[in-house]
N, C-alpha and C. Protein backbone atom coordinates (compact mmCIF):
# COMPACT_ATOMS: atom_id res chain seq x y z
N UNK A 1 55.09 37.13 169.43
CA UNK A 1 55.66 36.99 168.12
C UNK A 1 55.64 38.33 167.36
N UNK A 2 54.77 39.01 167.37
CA UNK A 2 54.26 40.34 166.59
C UNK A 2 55.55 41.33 167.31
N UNK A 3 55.62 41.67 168.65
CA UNK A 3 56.73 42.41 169.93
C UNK A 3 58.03 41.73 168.81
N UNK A 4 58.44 40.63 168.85
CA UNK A 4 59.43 40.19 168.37
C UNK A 4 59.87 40.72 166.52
N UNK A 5 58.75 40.48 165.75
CA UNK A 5 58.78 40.98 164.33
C UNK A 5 59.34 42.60 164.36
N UNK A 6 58.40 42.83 165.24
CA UNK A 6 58.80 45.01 165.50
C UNK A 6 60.12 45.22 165.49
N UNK A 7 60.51 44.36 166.87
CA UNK A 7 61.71 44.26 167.01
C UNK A 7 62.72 44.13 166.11
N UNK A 8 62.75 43.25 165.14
CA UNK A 8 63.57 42.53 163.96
C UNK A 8 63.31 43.85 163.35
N UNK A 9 62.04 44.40 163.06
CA UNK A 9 62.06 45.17 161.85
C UNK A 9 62.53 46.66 161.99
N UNK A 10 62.48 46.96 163.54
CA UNK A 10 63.23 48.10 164.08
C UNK A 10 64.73 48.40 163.89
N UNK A 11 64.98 47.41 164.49
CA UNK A 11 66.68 46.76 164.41
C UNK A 11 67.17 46.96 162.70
N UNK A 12 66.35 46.28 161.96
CA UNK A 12 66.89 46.24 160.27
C UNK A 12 67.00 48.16 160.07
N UNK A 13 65.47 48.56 160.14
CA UNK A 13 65.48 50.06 159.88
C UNK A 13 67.20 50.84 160.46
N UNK A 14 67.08 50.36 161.79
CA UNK A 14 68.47 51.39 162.62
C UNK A 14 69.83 50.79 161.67
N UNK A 15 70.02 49.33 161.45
CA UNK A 15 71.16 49.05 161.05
C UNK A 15 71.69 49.65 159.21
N UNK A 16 70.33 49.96 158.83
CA UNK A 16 70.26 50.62 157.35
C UNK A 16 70.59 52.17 157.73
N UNK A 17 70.05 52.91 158.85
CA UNK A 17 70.58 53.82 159.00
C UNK A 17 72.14 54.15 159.37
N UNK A 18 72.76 53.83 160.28
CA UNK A 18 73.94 52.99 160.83
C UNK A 18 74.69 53.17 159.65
N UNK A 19 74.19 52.08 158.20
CA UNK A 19 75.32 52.12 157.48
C UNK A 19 75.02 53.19 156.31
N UNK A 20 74.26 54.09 156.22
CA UNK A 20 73.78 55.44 155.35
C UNK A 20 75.03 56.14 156.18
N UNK A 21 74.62 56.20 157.55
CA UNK A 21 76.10 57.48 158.37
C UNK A 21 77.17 56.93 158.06
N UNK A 22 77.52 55.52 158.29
CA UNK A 22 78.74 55.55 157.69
C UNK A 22 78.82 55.74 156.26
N UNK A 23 78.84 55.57 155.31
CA UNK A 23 78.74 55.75 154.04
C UNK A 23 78.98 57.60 153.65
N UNK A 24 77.82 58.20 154.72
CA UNK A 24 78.29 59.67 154.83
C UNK A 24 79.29 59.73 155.56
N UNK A 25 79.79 59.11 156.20
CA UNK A 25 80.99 59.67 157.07
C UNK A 25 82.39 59.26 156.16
N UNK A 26 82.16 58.37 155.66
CA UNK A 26 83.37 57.71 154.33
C UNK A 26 83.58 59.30 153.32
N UNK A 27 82.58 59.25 152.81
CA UNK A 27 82.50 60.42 151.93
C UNK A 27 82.42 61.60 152.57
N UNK A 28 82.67 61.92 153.55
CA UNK A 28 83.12 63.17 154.04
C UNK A 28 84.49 63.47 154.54
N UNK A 29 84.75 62.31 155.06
CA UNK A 29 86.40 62.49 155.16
C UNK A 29 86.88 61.98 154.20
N UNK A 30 86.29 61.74 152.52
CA UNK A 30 86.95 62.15 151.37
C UNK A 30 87.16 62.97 150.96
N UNK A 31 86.02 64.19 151.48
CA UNK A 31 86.13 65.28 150.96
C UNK A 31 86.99 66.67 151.72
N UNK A 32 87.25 65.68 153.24
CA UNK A 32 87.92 66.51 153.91
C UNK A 32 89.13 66.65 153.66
N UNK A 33 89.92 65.11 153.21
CA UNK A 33 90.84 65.31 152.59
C UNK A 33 91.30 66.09 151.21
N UNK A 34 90.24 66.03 150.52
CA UNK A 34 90.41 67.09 149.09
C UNK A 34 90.74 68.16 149.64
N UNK A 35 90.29 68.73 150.16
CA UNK A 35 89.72 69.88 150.94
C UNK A 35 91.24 70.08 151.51
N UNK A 36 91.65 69.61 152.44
CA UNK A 36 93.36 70.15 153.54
C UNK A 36 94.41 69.81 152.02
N UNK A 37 94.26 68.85 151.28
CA UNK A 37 95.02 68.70 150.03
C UNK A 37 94.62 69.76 149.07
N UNK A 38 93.74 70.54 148.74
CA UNK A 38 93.82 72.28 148.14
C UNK A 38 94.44 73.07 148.95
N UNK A 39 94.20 72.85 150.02
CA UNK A 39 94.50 73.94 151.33
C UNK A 39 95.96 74.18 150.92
N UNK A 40 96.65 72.78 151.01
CA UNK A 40 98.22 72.85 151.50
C UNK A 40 98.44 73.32 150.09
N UNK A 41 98.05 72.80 148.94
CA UNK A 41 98.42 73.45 147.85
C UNK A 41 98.36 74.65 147.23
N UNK A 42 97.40 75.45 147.95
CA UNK A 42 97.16 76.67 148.05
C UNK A 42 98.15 77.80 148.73
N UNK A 43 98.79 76.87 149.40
CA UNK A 43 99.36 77.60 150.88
C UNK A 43 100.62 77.71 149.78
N UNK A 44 101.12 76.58 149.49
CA UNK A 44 102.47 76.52 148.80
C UNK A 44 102.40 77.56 147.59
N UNK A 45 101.17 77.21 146.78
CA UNK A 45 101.40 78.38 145.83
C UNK A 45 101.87 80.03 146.05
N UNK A 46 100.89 80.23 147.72
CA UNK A 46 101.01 81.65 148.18
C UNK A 46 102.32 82.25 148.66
N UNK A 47 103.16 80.77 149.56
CA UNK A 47 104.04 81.38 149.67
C UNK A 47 105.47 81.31 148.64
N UNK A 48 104.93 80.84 147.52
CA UNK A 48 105.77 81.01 146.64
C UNK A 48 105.69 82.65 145.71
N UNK A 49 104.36 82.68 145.61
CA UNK A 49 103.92 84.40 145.23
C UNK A 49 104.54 85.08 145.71
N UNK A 50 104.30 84.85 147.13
CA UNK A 50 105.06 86.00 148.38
C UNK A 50 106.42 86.09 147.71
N UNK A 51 107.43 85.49 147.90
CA UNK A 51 108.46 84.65 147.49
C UNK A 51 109.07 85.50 146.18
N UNK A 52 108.27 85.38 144.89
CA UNK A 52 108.39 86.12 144.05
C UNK A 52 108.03 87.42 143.87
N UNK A 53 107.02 88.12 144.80
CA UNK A 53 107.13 89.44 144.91
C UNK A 53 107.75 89.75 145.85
N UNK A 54 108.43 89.25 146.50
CA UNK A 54 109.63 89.94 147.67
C UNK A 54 110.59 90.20 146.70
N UNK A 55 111.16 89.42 145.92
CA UNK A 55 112.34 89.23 144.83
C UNK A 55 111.98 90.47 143.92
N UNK A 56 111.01 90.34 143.56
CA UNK A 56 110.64 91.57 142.41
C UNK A 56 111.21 93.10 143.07
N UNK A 57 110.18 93.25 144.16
CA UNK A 57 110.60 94.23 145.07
C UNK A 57 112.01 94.43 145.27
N UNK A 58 112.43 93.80 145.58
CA UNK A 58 114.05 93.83 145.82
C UNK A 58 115.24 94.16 144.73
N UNK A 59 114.45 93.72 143.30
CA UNK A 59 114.64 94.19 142.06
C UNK A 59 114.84 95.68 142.05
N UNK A 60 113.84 96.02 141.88
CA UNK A 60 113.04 97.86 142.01
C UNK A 60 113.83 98.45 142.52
N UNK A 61 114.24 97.94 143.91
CA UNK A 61 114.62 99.10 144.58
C UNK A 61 116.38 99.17 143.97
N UNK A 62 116.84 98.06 144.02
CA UNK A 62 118.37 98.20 143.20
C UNK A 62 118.30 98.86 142.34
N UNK A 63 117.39 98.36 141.31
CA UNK A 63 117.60 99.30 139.85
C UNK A 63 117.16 100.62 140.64
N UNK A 64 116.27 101.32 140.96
CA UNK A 64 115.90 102.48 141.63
C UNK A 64 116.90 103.28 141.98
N UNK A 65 117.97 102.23 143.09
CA UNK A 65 119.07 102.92 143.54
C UNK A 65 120.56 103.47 142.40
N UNK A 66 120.43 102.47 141.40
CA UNK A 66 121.38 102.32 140.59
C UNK A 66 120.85 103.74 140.17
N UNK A 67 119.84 103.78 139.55
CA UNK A 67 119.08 105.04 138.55
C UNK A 67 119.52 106.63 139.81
N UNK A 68 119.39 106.02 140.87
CA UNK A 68 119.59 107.71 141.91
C UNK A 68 121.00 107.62 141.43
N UNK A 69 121.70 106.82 141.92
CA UNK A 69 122.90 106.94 141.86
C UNK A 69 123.64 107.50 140.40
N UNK A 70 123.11 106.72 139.33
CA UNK A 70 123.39 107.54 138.04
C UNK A 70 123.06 108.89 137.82
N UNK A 71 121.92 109.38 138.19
CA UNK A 71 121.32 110.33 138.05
C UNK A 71 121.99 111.77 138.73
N UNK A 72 122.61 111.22 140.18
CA UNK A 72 123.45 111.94 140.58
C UNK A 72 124.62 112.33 140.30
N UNK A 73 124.86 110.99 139.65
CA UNK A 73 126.37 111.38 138.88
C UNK A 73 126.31 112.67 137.88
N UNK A 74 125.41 112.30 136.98
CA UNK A 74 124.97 113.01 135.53
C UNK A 74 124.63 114.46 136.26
N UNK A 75 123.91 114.81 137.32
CA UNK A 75 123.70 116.13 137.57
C UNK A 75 124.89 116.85 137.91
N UNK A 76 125.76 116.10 138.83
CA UNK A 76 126.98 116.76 139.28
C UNK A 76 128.12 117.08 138.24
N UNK A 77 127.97 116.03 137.30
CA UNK A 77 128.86 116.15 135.81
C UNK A 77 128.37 117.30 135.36
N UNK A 78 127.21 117.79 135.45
CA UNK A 78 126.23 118.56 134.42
C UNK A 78 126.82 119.93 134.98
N UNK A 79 127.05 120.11 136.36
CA UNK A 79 127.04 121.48 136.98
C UNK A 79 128.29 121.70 137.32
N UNK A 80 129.37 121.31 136.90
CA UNK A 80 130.75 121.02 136.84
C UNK A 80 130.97 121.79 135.98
């Protein structure tokens, strides 16, 4: 009877543990999901940055070119 009680009371201990891991395992692939759901939102933000400093860049260099190009004009006018 006593072999048998151990038993019962072994069994209760493991099945309380059992449901502690699950309980951690619930709440960890809650948090894993937070977690890939910043990720992706992160990702999108970056390649939208990218995105807008490619554009910027691409800005610069037009106006840049416009400005050589004026600039050349105005010198050659100048020495005329």
């Amino acid at each position: 009877m006593l072999v048998l009680l151990q038993a019962e009371n072994e069994v209760a201990a493991l099945s309380r543990k059992l449901s502690l891991l699950e309980d951690d395992y619930e709440k960890s692939q809650a948090n894993l999901k937070t977690a890939n759901d910043r990720v992706h939102e992160l990702t999108i933000s970056a390649d939208e940055s990218e995105r807008s400093v490619t554009s910027s860049r691409h800005a610069v260099m037009r106006y840049l070119k416009l400005f050589m190009v004026s600039f050349s004009a105005d010198c050659c006018m100048a020495n005329s």
